[in-house]
Protein backbone atom coordinates (compact mmCIF):
# COMPACT_ATOMS: atom_id res chain seq x y z
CA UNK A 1 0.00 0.00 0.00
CA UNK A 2 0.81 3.40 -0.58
CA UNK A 3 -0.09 6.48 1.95
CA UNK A 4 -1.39 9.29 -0.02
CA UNK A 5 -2.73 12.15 2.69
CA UNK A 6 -5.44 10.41 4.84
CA UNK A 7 -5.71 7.24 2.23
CA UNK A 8 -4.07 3.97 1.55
CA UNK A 9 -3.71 3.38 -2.10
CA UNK A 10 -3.31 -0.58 -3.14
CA UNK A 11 -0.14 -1.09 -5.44
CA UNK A 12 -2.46 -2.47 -7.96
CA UNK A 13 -3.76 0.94 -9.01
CA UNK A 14 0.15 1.29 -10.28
CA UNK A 15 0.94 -2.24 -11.90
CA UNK A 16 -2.25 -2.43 -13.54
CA UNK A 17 -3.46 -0.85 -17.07
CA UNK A 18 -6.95 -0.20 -17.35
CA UNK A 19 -8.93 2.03 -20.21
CA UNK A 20 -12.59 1.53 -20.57
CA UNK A 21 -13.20 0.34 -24.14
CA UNK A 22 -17.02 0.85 -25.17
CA UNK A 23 -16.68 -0.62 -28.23
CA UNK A 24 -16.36 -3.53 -27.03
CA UNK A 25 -18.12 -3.79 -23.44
CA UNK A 26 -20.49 -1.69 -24.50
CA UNK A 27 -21.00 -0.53 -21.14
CA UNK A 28 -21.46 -3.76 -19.17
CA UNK A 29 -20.90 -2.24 -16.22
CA UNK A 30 -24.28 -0.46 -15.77
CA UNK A 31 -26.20 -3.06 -16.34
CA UNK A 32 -24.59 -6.50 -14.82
CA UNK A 33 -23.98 -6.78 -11.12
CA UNK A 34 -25.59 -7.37 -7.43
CA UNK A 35 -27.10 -3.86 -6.38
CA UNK A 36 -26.61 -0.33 -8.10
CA UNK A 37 -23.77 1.89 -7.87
CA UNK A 38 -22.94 3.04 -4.31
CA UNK A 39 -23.55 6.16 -2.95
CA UNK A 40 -22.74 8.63 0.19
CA UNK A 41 -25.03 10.54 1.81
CA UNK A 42 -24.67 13.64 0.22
CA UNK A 43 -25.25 12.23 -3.15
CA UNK A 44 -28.68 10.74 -2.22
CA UNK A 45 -29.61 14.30 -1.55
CA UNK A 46 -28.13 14.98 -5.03
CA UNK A 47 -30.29 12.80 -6.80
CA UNK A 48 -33.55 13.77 -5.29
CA UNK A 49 -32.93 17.11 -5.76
CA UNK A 50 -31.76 16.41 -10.12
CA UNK A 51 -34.04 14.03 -10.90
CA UNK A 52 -36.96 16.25 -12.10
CA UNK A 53 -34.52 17.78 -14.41
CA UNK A 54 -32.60 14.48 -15.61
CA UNK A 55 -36.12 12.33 -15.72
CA UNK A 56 -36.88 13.27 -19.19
CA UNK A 57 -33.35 11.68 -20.58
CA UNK A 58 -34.16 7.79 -18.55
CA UNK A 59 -35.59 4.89 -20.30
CA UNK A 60 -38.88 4.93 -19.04
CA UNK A 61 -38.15 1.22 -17.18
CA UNK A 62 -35.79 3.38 -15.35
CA UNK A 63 -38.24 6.56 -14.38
CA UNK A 64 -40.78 3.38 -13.36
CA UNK A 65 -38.09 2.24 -11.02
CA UNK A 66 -37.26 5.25 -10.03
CA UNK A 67 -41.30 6.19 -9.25
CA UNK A 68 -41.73 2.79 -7.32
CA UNK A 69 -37.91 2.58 -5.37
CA UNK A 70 -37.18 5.93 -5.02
CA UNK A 71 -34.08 8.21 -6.27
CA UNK A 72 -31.65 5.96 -4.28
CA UNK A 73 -32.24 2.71 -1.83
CA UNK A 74 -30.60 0.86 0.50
CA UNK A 75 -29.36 -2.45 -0.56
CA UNK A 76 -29.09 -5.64 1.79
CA UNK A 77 -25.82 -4.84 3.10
CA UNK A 78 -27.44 -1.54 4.17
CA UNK A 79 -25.50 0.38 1.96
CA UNK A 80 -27.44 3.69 -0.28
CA UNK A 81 -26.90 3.30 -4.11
CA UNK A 82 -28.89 3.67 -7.17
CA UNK A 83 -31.98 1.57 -7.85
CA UNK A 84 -32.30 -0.51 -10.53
CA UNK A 85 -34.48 -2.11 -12.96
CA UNK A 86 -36.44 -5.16 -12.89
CA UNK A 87 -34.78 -6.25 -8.94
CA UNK A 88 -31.11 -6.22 -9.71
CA UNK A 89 -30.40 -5.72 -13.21
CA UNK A 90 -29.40 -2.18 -14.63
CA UNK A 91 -29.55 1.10 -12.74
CA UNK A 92 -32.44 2.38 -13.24
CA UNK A 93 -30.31 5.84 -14.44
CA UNK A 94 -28.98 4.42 -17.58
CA UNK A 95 -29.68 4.99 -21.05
CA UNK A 96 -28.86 3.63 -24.07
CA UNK A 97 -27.48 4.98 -27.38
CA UNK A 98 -26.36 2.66 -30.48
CA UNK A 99 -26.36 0.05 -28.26
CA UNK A 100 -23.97 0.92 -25.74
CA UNK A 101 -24.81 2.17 -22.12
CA UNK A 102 -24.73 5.58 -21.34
CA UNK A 103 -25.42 7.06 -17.59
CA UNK A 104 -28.38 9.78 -17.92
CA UNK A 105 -26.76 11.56 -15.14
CA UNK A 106 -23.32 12.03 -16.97
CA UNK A 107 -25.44 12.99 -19.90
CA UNK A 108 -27.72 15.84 -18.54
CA UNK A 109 -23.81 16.98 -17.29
CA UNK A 110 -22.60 17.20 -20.95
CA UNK A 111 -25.77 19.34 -21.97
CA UNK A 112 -25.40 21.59 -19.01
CA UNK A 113 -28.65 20.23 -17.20
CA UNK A 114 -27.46 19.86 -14.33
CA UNK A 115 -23.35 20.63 -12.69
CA UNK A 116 -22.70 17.42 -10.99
CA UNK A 117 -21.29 14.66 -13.65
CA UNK A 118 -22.10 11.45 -11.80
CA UNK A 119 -21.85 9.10 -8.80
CA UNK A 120 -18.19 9.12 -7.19
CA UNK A 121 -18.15 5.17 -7.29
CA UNK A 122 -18.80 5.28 -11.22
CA UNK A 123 -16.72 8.14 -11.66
CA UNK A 124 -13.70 6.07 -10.17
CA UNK A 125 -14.28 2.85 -11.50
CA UNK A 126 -12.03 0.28 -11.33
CA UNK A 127 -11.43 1.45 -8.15
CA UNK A 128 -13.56 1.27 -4.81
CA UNK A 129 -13.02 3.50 -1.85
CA UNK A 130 -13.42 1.38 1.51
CA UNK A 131 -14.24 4.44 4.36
CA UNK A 132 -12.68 3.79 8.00
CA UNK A 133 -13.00 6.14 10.67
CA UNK A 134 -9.58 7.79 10.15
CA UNK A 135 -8.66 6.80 6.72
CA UNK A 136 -9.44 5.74 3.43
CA UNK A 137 -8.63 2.54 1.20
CA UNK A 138 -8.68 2.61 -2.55
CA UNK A 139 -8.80 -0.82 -4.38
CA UNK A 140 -8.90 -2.51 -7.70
CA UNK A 141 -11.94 -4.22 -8.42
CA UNK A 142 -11.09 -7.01 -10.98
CA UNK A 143 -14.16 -7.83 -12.48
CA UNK A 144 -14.66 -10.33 -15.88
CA UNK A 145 -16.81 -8.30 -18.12
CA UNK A 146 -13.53 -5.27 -17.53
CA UNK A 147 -11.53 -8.00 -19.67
CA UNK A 148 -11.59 -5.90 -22.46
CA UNK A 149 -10.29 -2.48 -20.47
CA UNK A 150 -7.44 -4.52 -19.35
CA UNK A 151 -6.19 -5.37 -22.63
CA UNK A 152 -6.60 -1.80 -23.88
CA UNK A 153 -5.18 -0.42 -21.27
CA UNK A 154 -2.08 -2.83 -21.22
CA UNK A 155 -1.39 -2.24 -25.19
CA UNK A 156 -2.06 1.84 -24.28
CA UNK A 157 0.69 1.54 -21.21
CA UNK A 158 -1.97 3.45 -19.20
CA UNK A 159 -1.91 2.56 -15.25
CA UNK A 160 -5.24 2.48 -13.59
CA UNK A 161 -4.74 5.40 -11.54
CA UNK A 162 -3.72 7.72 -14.75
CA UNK A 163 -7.02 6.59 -16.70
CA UNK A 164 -8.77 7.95 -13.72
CA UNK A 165 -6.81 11.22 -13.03
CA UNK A 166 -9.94 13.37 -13.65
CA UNK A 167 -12.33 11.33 -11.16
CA UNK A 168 -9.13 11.04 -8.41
CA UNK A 169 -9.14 14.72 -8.79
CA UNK A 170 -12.45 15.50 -8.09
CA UNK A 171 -13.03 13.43 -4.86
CA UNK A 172 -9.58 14.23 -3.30
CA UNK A 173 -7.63 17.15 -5.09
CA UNK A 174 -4.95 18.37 -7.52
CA UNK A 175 -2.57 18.29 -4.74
CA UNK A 176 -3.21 14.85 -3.56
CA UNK A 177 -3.21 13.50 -7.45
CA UNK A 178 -0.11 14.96 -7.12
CA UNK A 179 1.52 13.66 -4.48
CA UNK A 180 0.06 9.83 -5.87
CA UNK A 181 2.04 10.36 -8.71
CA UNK A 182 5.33 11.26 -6.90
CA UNK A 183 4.75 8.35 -4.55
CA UNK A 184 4.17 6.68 -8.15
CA UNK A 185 7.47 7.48 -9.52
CA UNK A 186 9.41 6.01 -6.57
CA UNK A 187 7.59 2.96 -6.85
């Protein structure tokens, strides 16, 4: 591990490549998995307060799921994240376009709808943030379906933690991005 500020950061994020390749995955992601994206506290306030503006943009099986589950939930580890469609399948915020995935959220973002881009947790992906009381873990998630991303980002030479500069930025700062990537280069 690697101490960046107030967060351990798992060695992985360094010897691993990773670019998201849509071409191919067509935005998997979204759609497969156990429970919707995670969430903090302060985004569940988010999303109740955009989704009047962003509901317009969802497939309507999303705005259904939305309309029954709410704008977030709590899944059965008692965790908030997104709902989703039909029990577990895709969040109920996605949309799709030529038959690739696209996040509604992110979307209203690009046509100046609304100013916040998406949740943290998809922002980031590969990587999940485990919270402790005094510190903060970021880890790899190796997950099948990322196959493709892996062997993009490996003929690309792109770590993991440089594909996701932007998202690192936003949730901890230009001078902690910083200070990964001098930790980086004594690696």
């Amino acid at each position: 591990m690697i101490e960046v500020q107030q967060t351990l950061v798992h060695e992985d994020l360094i010897r691993e490549s990773f670019v998201c390749n849509l071409n191919k995955c067509k935005g998997i992601c979204c759609v497969e998995g156990d429970a919707g994206a995670p969430l903090d506290m302060a985004e569940t306030a988010i999303l109740a307060e955009i989704y009047p503006k962003i509901q317009h943009l969802l497939e309507p099986k999303g705005v259904a799921a939305i309309e029954q589950q709410g704008t977030h939930v709590i899944d059965s580890d008692g965790d908030f994240t997104t709902p989703c469609v039909d029990g577990n399948k895709e969040c109920a915020y996605v949309t799709f376009e030529n038959g690739i995935t696209k996040c509604g959220i992110e979307k209203a973002y690009e046509q100046g709808i609304i100013d916040w881009q998406k949740p943290i947790s998809c922002h980031l992906y590969p990587i999940r943030v485990t919270q402790y009381p005094e510190f903060e873990v970021l880890n790899y998630d190796r997950w099948h379906i990322c196959h493709d991303a892996c062997t993009f980002g490996r003929e690309l030479k792109v770590p993991v933690y440089k594909f996701l500069k932007g998202p690192l930025i936003r949730k901890y700062g230009e001078d902690w991005y910083q200070e990964l990537e001098e930790q980086c280069q004594k690696y």
